[in-house]
C-alpha atoms as a PDB file:
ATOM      1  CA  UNK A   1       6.467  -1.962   6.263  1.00  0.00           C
ATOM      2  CA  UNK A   2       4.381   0.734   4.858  1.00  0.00           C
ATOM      3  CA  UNK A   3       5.233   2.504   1.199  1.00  0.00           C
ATOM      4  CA  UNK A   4       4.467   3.263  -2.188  1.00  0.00           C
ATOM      5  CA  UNK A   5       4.949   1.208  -5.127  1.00  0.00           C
ATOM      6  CA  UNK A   6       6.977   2.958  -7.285  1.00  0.00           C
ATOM      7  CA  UNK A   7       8.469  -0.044 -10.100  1.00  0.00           C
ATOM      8  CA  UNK A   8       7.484  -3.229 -10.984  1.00  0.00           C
ATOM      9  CA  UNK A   9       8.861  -5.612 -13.249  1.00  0.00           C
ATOM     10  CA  UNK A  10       7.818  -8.282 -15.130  1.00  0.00           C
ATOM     11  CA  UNK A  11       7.037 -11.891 -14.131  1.00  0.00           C
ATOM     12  CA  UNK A  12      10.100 -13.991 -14.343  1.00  0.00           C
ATOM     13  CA  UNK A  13      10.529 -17.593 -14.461  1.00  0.00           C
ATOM     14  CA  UNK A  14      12.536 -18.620 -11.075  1.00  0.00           C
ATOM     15  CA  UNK A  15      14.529 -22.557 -10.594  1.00  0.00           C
ATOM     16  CA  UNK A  16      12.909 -23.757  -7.457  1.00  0.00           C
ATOM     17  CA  UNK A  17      14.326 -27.216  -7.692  1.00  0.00           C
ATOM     18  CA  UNK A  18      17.413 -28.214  -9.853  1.00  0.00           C
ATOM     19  CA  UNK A  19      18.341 -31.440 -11.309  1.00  0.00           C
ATOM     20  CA  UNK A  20      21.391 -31.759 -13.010  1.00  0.00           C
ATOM     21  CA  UNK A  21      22.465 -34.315 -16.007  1.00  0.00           C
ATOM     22  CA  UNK A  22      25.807 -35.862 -15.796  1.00  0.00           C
ATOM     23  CA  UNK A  23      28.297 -34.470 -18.717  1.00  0.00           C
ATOM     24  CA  UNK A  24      29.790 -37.713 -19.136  1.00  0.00           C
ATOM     25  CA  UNK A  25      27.247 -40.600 -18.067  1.00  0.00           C
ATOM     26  CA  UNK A  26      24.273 -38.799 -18.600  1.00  0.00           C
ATOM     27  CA  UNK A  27      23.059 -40.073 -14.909  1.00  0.00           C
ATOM     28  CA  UNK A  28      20.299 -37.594 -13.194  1.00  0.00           C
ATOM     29  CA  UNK A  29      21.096 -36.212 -10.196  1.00  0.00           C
ATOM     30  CA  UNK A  30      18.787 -33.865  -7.875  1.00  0.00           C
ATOM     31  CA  UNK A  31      16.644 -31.999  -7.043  1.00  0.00           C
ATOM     32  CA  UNK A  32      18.551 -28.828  -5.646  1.00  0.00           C
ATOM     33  CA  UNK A  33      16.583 -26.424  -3.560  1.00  0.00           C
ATOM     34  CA  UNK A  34      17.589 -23.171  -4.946  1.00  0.00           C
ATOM     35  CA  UNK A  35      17.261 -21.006  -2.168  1.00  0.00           C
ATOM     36  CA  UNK A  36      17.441 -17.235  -4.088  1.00  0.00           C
ATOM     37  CA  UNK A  37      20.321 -15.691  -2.538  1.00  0.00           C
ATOM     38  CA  UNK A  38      22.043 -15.641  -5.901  1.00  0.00           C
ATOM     39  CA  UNK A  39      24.605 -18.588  -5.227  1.00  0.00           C
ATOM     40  CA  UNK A  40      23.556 -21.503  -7.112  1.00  0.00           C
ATOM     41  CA  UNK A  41      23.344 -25.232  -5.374  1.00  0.00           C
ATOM     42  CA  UNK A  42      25.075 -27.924  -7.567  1.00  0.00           C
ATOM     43  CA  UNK A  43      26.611 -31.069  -7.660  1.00  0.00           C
ATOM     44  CA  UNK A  44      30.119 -31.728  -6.078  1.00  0.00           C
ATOM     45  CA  UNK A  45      30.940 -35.213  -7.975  1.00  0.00           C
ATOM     46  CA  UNK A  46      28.142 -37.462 -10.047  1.00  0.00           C
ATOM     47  CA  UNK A  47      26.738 -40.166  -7.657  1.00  0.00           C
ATOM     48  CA  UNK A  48      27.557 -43.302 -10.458  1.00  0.00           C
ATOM     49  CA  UNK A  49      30.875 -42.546 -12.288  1.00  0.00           C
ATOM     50  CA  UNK A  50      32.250 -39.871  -9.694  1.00  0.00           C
ATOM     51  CA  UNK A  51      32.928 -36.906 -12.383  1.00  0.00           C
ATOM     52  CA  UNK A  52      33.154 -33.641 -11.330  1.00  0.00           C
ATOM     53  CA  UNK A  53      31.595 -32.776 -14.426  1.00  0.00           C
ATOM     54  CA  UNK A  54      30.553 -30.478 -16.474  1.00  0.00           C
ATOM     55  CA  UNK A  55      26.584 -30.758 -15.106  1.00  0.00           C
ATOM     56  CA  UNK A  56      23.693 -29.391 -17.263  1.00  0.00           C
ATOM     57  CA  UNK A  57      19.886 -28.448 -16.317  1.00  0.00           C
ATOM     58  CA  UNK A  58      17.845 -31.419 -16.852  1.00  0.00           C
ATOM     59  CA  UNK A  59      14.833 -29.460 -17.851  1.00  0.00           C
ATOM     60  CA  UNK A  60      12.130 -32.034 -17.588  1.00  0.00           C
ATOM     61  CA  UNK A  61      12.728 -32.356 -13.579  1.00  0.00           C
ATOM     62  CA  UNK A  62      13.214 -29.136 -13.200  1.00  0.00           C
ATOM     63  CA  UNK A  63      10.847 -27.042 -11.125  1.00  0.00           C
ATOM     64  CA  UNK A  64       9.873 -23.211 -11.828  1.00  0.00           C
ATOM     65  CA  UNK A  65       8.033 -20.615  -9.597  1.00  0.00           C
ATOM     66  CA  UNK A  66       6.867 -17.152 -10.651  1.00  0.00           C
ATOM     67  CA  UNK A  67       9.281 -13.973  -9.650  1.00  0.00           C
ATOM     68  CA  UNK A  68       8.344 -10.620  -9.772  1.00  0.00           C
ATOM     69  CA  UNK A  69      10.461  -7.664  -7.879  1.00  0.00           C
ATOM     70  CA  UNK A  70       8.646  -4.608  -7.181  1.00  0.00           C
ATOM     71  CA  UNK A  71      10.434  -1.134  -5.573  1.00  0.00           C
ATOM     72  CA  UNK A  72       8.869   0.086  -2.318  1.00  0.00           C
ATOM     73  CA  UNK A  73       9.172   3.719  -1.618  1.00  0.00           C
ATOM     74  CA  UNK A  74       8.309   5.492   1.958  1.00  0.00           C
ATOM     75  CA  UNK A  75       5.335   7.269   1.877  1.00  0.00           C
ATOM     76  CA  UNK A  76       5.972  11.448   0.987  1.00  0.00           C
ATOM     77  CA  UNK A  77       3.962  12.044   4.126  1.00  0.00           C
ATOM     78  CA  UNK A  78       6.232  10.202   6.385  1.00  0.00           C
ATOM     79  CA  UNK A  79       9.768  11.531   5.319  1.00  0.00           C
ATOM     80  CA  UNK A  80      11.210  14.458   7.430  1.00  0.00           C
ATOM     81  CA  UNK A  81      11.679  18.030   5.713  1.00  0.00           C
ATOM     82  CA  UNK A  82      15.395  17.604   3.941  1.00  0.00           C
ATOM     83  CA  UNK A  83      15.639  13.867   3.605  1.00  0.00           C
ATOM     84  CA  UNK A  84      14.902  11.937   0.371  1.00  0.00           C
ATOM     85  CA  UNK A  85      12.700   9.290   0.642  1.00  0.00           C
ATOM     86  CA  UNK A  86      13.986   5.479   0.973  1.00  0.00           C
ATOM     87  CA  UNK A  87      13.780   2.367  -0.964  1.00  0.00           C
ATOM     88  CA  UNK A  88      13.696  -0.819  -0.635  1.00  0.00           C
ATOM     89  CA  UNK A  89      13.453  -3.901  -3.324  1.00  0.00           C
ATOM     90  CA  UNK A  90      10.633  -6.701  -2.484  1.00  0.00           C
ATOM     91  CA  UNK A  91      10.236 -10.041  -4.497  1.00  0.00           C
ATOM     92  CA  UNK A  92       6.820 -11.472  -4.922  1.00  0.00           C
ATOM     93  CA  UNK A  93       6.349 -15.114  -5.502  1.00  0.00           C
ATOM     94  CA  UNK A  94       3.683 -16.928  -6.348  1.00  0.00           C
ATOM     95  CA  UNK A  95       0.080 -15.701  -6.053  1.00  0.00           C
ATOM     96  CA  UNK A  96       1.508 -12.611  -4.886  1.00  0.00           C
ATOM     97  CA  UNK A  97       2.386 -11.781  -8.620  1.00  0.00           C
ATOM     98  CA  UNK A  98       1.257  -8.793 -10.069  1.00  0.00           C
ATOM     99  CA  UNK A  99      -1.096  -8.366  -6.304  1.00  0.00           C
ATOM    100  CA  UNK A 100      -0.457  -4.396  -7.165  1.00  0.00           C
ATOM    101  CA  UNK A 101       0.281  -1.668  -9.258  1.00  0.00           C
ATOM    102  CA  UNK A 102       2.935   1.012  -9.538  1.00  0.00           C
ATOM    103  CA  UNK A 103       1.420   4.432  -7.406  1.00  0.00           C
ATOM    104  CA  UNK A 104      -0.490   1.914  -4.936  1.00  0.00           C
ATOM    105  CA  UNK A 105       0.122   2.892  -1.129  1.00  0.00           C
ATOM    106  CA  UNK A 106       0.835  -0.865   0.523  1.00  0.00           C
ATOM    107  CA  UNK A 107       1.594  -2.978   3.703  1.00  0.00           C
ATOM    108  CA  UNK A 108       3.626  -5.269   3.009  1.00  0.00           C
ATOM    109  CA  UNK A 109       4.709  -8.366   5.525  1.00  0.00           C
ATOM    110  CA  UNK A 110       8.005  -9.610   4.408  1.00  0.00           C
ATOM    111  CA  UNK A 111      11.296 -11.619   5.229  1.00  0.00           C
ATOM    112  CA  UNK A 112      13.914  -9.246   5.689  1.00  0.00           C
ATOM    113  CA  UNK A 113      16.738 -10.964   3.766  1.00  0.00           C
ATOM    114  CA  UNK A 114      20.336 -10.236   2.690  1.00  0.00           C
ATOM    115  CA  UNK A 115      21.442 -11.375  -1.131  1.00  0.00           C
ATOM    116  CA  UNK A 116      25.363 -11.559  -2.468  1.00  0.00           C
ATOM    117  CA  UNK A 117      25.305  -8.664  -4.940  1.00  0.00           C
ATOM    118  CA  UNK A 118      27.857  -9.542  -7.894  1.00  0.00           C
ATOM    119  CA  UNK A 119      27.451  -5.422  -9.270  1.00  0.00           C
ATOM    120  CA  UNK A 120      27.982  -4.020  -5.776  1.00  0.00           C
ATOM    121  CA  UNK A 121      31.395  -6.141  -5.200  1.00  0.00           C
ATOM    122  CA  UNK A 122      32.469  -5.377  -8.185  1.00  0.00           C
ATOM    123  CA  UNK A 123      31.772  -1.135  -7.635  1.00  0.00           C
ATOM    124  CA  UNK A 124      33.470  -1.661  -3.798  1.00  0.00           C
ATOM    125  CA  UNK A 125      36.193  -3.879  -4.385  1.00  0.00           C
ATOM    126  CA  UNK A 126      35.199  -5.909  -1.186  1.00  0.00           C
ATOM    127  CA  UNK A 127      32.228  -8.241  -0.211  1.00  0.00           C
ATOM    128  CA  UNK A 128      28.831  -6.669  -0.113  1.00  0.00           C
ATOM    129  CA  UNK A 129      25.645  -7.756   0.620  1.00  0.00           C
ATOM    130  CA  UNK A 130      22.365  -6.169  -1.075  1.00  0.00           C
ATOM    131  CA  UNK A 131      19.089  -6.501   1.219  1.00  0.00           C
ATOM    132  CA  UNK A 132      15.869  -6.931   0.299  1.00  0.00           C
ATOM    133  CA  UNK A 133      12.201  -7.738   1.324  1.00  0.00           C
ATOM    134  CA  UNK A 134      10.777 -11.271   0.556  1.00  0.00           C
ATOM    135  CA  UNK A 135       7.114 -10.780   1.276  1.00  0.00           C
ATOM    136  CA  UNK A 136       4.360 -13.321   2.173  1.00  0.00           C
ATOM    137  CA  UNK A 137       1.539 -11.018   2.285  1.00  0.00           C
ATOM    138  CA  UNK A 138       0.895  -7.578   0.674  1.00  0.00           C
ATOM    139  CA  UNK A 139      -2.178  -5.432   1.434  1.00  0.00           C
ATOM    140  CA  UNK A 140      -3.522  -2.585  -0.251  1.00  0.00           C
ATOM    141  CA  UNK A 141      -4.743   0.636   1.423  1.00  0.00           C
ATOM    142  CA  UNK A 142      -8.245   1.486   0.721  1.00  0.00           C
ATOM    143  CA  UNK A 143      -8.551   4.048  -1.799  1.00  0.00           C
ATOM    144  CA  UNK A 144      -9.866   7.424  -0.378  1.00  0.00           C
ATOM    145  CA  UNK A 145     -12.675   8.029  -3.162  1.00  0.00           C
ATOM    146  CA  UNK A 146     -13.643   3.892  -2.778  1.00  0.00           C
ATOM    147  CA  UNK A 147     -16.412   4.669  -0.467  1.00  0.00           C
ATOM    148  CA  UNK A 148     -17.265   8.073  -1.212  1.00  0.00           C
ATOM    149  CA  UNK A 149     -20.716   8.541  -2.340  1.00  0.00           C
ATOM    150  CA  UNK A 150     -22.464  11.543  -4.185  1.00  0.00           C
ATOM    151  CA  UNK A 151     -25.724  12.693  -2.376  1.00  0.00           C
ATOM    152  CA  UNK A 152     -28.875  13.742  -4.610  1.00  0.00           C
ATOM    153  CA  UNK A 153     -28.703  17.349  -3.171  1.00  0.00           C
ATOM    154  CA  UNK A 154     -24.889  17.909  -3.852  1.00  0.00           C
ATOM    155  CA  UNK A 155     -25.413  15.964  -7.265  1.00  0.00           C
ATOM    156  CA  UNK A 156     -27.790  18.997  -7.793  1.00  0.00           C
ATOM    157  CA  UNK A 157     -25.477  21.104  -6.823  1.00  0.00           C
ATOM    158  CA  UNK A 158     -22.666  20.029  -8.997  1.00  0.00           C
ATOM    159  CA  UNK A 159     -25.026  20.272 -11.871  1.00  0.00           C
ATOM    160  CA  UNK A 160     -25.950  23.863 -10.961  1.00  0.00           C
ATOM    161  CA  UNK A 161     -22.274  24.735 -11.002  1.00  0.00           C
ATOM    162  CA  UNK A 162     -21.903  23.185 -14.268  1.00  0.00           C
ATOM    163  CA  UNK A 163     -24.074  25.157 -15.851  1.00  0.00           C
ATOM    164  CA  UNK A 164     -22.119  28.615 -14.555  1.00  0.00           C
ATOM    165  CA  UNK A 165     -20.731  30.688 -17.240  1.00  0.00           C
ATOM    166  CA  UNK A 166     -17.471  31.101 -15.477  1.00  0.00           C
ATOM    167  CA  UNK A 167     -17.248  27.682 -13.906  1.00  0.00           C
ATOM    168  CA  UNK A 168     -13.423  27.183 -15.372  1.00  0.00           C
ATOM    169  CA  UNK A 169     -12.144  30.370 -13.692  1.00  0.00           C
ATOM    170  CA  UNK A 170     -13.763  29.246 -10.541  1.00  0.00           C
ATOM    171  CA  UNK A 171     -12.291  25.860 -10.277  1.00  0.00           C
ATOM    172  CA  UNK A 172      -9.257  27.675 -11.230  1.00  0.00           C
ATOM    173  CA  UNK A 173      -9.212  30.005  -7.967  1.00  0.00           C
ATOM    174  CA  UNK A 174      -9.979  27.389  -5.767  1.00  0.00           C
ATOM    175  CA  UNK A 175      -6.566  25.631  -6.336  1.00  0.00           C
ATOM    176  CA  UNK A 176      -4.075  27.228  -3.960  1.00  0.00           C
ATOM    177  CA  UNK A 177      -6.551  30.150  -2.268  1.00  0.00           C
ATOM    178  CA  UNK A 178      -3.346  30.577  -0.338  1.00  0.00           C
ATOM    179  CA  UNK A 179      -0.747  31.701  -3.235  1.00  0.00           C
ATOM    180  CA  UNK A 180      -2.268  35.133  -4.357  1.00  0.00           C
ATOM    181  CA  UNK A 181      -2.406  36.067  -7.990  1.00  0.00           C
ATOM    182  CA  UNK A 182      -0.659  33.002 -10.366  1.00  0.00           C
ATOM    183  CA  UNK A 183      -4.305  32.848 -12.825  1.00  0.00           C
ATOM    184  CA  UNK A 184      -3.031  31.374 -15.619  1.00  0.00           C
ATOM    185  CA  UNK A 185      -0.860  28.395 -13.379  1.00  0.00           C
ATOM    186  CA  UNK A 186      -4.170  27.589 -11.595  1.00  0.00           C
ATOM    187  CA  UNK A 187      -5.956  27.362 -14.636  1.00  0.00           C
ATOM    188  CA  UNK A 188      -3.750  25.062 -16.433  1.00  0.00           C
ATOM    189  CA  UNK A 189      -3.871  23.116 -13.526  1.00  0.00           C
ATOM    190  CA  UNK A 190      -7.130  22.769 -13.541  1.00  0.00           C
ATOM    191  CA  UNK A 191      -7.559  21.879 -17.214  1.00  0.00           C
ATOM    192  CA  UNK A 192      -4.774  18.971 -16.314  1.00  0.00           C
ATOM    193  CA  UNK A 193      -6.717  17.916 -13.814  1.00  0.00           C
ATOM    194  CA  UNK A 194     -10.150  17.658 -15.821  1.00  0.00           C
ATOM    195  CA  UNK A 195      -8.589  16.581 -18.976  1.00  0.00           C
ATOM    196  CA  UNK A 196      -9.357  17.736 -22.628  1.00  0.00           C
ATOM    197  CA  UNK A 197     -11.726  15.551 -25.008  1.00  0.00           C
ATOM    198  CA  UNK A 198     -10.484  12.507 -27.297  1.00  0.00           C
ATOM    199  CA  UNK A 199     -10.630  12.915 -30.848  1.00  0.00           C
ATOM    200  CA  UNK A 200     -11.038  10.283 -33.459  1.00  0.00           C
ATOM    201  CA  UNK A 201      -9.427  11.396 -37.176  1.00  0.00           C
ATOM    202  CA  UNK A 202      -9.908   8.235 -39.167  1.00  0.00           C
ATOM    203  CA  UNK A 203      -8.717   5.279 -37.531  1.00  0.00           C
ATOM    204  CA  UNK A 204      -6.295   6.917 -35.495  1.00  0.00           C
ATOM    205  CA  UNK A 205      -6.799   8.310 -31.970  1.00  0.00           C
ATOM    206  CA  UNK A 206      -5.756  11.256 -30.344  1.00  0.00           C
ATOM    207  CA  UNK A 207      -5.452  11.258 -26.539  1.00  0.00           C
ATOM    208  CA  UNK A 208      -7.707  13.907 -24.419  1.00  0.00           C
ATOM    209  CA  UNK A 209      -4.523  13.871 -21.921  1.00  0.00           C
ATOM    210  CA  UNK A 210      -3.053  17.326 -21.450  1.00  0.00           C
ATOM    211  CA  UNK A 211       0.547  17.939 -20.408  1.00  0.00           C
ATOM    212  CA  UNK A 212       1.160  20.782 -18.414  1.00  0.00           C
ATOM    213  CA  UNK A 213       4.743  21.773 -17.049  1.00  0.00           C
ATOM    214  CA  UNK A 214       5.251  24.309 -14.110  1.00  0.00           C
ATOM    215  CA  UNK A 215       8.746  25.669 -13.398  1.00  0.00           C
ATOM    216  CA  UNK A 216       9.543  27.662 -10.515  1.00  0.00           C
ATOM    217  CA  UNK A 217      10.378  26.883  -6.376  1.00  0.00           C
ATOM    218  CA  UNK A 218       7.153  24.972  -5.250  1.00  0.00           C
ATOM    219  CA  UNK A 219       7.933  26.142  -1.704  1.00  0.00           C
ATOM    220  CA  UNK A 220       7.583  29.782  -2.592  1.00  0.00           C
ATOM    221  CA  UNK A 221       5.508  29.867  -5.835  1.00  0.00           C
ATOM    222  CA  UNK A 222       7.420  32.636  -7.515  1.00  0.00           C
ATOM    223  CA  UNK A 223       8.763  33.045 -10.732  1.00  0.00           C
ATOM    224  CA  UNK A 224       6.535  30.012 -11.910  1.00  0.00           C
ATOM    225  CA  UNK A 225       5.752  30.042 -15.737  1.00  0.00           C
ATOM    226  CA  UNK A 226       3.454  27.257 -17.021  1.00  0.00           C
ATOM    227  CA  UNK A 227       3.534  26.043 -20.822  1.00  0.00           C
ATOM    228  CA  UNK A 228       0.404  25.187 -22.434  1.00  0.00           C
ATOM    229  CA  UNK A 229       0.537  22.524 -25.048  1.00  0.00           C
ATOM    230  CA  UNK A 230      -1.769  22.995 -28.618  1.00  0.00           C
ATOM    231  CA  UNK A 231      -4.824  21.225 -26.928  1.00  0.00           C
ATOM    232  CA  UNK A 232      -4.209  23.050 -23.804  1.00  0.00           C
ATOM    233  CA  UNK A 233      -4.443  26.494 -25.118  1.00  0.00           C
ATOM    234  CA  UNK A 234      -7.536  25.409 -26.923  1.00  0.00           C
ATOM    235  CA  UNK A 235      -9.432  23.840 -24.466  1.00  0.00           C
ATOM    236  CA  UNK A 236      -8.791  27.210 -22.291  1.00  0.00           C
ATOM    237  CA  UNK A 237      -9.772  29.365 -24.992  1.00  0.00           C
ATOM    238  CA  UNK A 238     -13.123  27.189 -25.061  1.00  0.00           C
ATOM    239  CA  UNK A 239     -13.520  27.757 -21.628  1.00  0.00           C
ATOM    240  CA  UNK A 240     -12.366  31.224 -21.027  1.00  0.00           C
END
């Protein structure tokens, strides 16, 4: 399947293969293929004195594997008008951990698995399975700008444009040429998208970032109002 990485968690330590120390004779028993679908494979009886235990990990035969779970989301370009988009949970194992990054568009080839959920039993009052993806390969899309290249005459150009005394409210009227009016919206846009500049005061460091929030219906652009931070309004006033 095709989608969006939207979470990802950290890197977990996951039993692999169990074995289990006697309560009562000490005797090691095992190894237990623990095969993930959350109920755990133990010991019935120990093989030497018969005791149906108690049974504890025996750490130093134990074997570990890496677990990470990341949260797959269908692409915003795929989902009809008036349907939220889907997601589904995918474990990575192995050298598939930490393969990609939350906001990377992926293919991923995966198991399609069910898992006993303990939470959703517990919320429905009845048995309830929980699916999820256990993937084997994951492939990133290529990134749009990853083979762009920057020719010497448009570089030229770009440096001409820099140089224009109004270059801001330009940039600014080229977002959304199709919603008339809005100035000030487009321009904070812009300035989002550009960025302000870092400033070092002593050995702390304040963050070029600027946060910009719209309100208003997207679909319509009206009665949009746009709230400049303090380094927003002063980068505009630099470049107004």
């Amino acid at each position: 399947m095709e989608g969006v990485v939207t979470r990802r968690s950290g890197v977990f330590p996951q039993l692999q293969l169990v074995s289990f120390l006697c309560g009562k004779c000490r005797a090691p028993t095992g190894q237990y293929v623990q095969n993930g679908g959350g109920a755990e494979s133990r010991p019935s009886r120990c093989p030497e004195c018969q005791s149906p235990g108690p049974f504890h990990i025996n750490g130093a035969q134990t074997i570990y594997r890496n677990y990470q779970k990341i949260t797959l989301q269908e692409s915003p370009g795929s989902v009809p008008a008036g349907r939220v988009p889907r997601q589904k949970d995918v474990i990575l194992l192995h050298d598939l951990i930490d393969s990609v990054s939350p906001g990377e568009m992926v293919d991923v080839t995966a198991v399609y698995k069910h898992v006993f959920d303990a939470s959703l039993n517990t919320k429905n009052g009845f048995p309830v399975f929980a699916t999820v993806l256990l993937a084997n390969y994951v492939s990133k899309h290529a990134h749009a700008m990853a083979s762009f290249r920057i020719s010497d005459e448009e570089e030229a150009e770009i440096r001409e444009l820099a140089r224009s005394p109004d270059i801001a409210r330009r940039i600014a009227n080229s977002i959304g040429p199709s919603i008339y009016g809005h100035g000030d919206i487009k321009l904070a846009l812009a300035l989002a998208m550009f960025g302000g500049e870092s400033k070092q005061v002593g050995e702390h460091r304040i963050r070029g970032d600027i946060n910009v929030l719209v309100l208003g219906d997207p679909g319509t652009a009206s009665q949009s109002h746009t709230r400049y931070t303090h380094d927003a309004k002063r980068v505009a006033a630099r470049f107004i």
